[in-house]
Protein backbone atom coordinates (compact mmCIF):
# COMPACT_ATOMS: atom_id res chain seq x y z
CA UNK A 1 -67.75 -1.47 -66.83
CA UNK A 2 -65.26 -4.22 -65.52
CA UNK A 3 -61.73 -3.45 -63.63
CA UNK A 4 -59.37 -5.98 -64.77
CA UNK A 5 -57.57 -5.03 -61.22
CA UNK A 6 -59.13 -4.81 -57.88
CA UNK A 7 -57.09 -2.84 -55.31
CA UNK A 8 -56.97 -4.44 -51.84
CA UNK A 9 -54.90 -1.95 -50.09
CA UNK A 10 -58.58 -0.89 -47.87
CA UNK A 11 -58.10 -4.56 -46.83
CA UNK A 12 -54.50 -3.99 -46.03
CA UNK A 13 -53.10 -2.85 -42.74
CA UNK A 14 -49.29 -3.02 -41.76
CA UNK A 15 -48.00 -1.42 -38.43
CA UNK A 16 -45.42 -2.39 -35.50
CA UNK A 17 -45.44 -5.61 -34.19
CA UNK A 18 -45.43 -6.71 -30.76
CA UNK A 19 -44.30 -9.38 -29.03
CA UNK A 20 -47.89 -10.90 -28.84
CA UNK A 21 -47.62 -11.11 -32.38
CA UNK A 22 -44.08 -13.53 -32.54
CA UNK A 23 -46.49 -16.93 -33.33
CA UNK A 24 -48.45 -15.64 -36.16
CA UNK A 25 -44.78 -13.87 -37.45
CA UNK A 26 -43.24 -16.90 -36.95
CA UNK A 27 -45.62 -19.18 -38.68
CA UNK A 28 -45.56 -16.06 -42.17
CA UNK A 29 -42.08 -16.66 -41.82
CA UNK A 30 -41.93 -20.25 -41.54
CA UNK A 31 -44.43 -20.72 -44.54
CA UNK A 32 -42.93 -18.10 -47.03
CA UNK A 33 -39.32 -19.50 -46.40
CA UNK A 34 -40.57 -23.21 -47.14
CA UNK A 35 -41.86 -21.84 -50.28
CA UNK A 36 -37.79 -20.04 -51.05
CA UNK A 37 -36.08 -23.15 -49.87
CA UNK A 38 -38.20 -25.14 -52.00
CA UNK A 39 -36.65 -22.79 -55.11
CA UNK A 40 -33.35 -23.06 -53.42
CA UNK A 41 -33.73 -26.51 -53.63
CA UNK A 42 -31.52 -25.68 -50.21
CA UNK A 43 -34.04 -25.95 -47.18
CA UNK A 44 -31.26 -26.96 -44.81
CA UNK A 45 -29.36 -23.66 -45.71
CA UNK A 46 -32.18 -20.96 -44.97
CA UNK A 47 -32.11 -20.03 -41.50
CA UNK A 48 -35.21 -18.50 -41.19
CA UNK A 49 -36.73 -22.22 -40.93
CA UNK A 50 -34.81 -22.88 -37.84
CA UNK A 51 -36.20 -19.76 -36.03
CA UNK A 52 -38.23 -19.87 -33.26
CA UNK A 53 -41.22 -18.00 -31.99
CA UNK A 54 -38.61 -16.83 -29.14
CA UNK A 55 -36.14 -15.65 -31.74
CA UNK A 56 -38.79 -13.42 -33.29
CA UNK A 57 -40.04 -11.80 -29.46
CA UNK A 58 -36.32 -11.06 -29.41
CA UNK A 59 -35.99 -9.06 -32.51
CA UNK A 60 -39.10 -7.35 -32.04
CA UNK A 61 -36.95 -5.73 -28.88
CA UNK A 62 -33.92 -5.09 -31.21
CA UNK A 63 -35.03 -4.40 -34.44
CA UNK A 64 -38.14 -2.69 -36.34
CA UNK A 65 -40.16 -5.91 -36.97
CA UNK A 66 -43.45 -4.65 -39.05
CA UNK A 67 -46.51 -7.24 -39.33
CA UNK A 68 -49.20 -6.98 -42.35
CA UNK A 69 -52.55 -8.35 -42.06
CA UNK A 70 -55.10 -9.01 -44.75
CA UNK A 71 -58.83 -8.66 -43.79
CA UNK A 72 -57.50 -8.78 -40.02
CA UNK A 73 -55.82 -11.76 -40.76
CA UNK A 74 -52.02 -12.12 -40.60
CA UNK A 75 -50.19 -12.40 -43.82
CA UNK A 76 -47.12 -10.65 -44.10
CA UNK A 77 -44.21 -9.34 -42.38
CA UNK A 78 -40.77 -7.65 -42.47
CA UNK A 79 -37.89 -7.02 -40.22
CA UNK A 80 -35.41 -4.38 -40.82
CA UNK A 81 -31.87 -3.25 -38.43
CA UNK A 82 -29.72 -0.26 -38.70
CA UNK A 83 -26.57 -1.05 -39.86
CA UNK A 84 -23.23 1.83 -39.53
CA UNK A 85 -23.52 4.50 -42.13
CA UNK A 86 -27.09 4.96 -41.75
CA UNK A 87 -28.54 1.72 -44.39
CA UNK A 88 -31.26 -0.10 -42.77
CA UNK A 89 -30.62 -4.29 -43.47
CA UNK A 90 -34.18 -5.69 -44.49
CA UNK A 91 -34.09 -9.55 -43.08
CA UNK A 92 -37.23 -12.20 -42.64
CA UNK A 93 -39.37 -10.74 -45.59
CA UNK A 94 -42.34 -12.98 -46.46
CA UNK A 95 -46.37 -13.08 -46.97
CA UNK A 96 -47.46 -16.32 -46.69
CA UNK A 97 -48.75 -17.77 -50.21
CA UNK A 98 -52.26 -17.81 -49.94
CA UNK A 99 -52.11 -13.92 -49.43
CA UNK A 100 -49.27 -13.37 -52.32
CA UNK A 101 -50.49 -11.16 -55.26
CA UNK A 102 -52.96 -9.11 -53.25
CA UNK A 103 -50.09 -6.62 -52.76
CA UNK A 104 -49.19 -7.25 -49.37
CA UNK A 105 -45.62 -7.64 -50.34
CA UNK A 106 -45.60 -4.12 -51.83
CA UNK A 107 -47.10 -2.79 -49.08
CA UNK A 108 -44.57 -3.95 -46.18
CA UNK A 109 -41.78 -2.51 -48.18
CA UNK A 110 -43.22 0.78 -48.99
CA UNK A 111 -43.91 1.17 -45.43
CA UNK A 112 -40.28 0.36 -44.65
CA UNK A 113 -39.34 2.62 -47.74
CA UNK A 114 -41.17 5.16 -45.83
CA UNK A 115 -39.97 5.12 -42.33
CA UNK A 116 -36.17 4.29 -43.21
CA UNK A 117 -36.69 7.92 -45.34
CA UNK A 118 -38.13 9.51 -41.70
CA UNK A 119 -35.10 8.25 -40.04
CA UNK A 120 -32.85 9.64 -42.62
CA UNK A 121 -31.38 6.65 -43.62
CA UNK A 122 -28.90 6.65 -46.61
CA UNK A 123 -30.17 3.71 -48.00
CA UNK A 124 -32.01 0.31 -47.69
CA UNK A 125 -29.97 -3.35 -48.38
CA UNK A 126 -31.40 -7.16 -48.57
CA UNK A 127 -29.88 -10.69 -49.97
CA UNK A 128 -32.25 -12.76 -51.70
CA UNK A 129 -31.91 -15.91 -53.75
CA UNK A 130 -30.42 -14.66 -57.31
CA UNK A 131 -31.90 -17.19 -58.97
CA UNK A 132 -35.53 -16.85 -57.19
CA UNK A 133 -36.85 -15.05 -60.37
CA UNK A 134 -39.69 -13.74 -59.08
CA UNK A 135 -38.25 -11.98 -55.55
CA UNK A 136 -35.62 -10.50 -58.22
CA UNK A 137 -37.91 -9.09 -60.47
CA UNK A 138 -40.26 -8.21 -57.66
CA UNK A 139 -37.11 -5.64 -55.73
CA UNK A 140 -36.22 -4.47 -59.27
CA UNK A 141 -39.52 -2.99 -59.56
CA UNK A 142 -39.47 -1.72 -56.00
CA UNK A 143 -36.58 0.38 -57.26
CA UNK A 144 -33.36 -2.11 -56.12
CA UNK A 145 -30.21 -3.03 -57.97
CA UNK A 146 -27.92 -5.63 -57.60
CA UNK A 147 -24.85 -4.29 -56.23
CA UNK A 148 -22.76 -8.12 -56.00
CA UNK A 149 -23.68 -11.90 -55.39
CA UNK A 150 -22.17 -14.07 -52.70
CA UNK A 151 -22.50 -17.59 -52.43
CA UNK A 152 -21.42 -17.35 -48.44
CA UNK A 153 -24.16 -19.68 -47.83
CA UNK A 154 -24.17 -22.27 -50.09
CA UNK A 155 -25.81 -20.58 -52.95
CA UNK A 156 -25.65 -17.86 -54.87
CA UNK A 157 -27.15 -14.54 -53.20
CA UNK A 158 -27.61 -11.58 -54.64
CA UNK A 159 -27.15 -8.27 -51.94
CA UNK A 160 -29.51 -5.39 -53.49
CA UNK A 161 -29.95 -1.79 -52.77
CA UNK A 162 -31.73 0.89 -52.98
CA UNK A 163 -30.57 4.28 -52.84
CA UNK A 164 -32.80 6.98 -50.24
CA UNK A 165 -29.66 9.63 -51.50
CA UNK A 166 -29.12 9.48 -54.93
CA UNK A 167 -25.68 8.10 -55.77
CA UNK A 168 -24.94 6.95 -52.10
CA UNK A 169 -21.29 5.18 -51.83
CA UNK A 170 -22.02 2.03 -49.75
CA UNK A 171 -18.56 0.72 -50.20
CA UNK A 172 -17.40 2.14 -46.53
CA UNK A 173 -20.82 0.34 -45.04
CA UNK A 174 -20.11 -2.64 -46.51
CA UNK A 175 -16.33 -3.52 -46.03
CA UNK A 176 -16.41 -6.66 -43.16
């Protein structure tokens, strides 16, 4: 009998980062965000391709930066900061491409799913592309929404949620 799907998550680790870990992060980053400028057709206007390795050894002190490796090798990661009224702010979410598909991506956001519920958080935001079909369909089926679109950056963003208490009001969180 054949399986038309192999699972890879035994080949799948995600955990903290450290700072030893900023060059690889920096290099996921740098090569998934080529790939979402590219789509943007925008690569000056995505920040995350100006970042250094420094920049990441600094948010690995500030924030909950969270590294994924496939077969020991690294592949994804995910950075996430606690924003007033308890909604964790995922930024720098990428797997590099030649490790896309495998599930990495799924992984690094159920973990965050997971520890953002152990902190009691009410509820976890992003922006992402709005156009980028596949990073829209791929939060929708992570269980996000679109709550509004922006275009504070030169294109059009879409900010998406998703709710850790059922019908949570982010409109207080969110005012600038």
């Amino acid at each position: 009998m054949s399986r038309l799907h192999h699972h890879y998550d035994d080949l799948i680790e995600i955990r903290y980062a450290t700072p030893e870990d900023a060059e690889d992060i920096h290099e996921i980053t740098h090569d998934a965000f080529e790939i979402y400028a590219q789509s943007l057709g925008q690569p000056d206007k995505v920040a995350a391709l100006k970042e250094t390795p420094e920049d990441v050894v600094r948010d690995i002190g500030k924030k909950h930066v969270i590294i994924g490796t496939f077969v020991s090798k690294p592949a994804g990661s995910i950075r996430f900061d606690i924003l007033p009224g308890n909604i964790a702010y995922i930024s720098r979410f990428g797997v590099r491409p030649e490790f896309q598909k495998y599930g990495m991506g799924k992984a690094l956001i159920q973990f965050v799913h997971a520890r953002c519920r152990e902190l009691g958080l009410n509820a976890i935001v992003l922006h992402t592309g709005a156009k980028v079909f596949q990073l829209v369909r791929f939060y929708y089926g992570m269980g996000y929404y679109v709550h509004s679109t922006t275009t504070d950056r030169g294109y059009i963003r879409a900010f998406l949620v998703h709710e850790l208490q059922p019908e949570y009001d982010l409109s207080a969180a969110i005012e600038k």
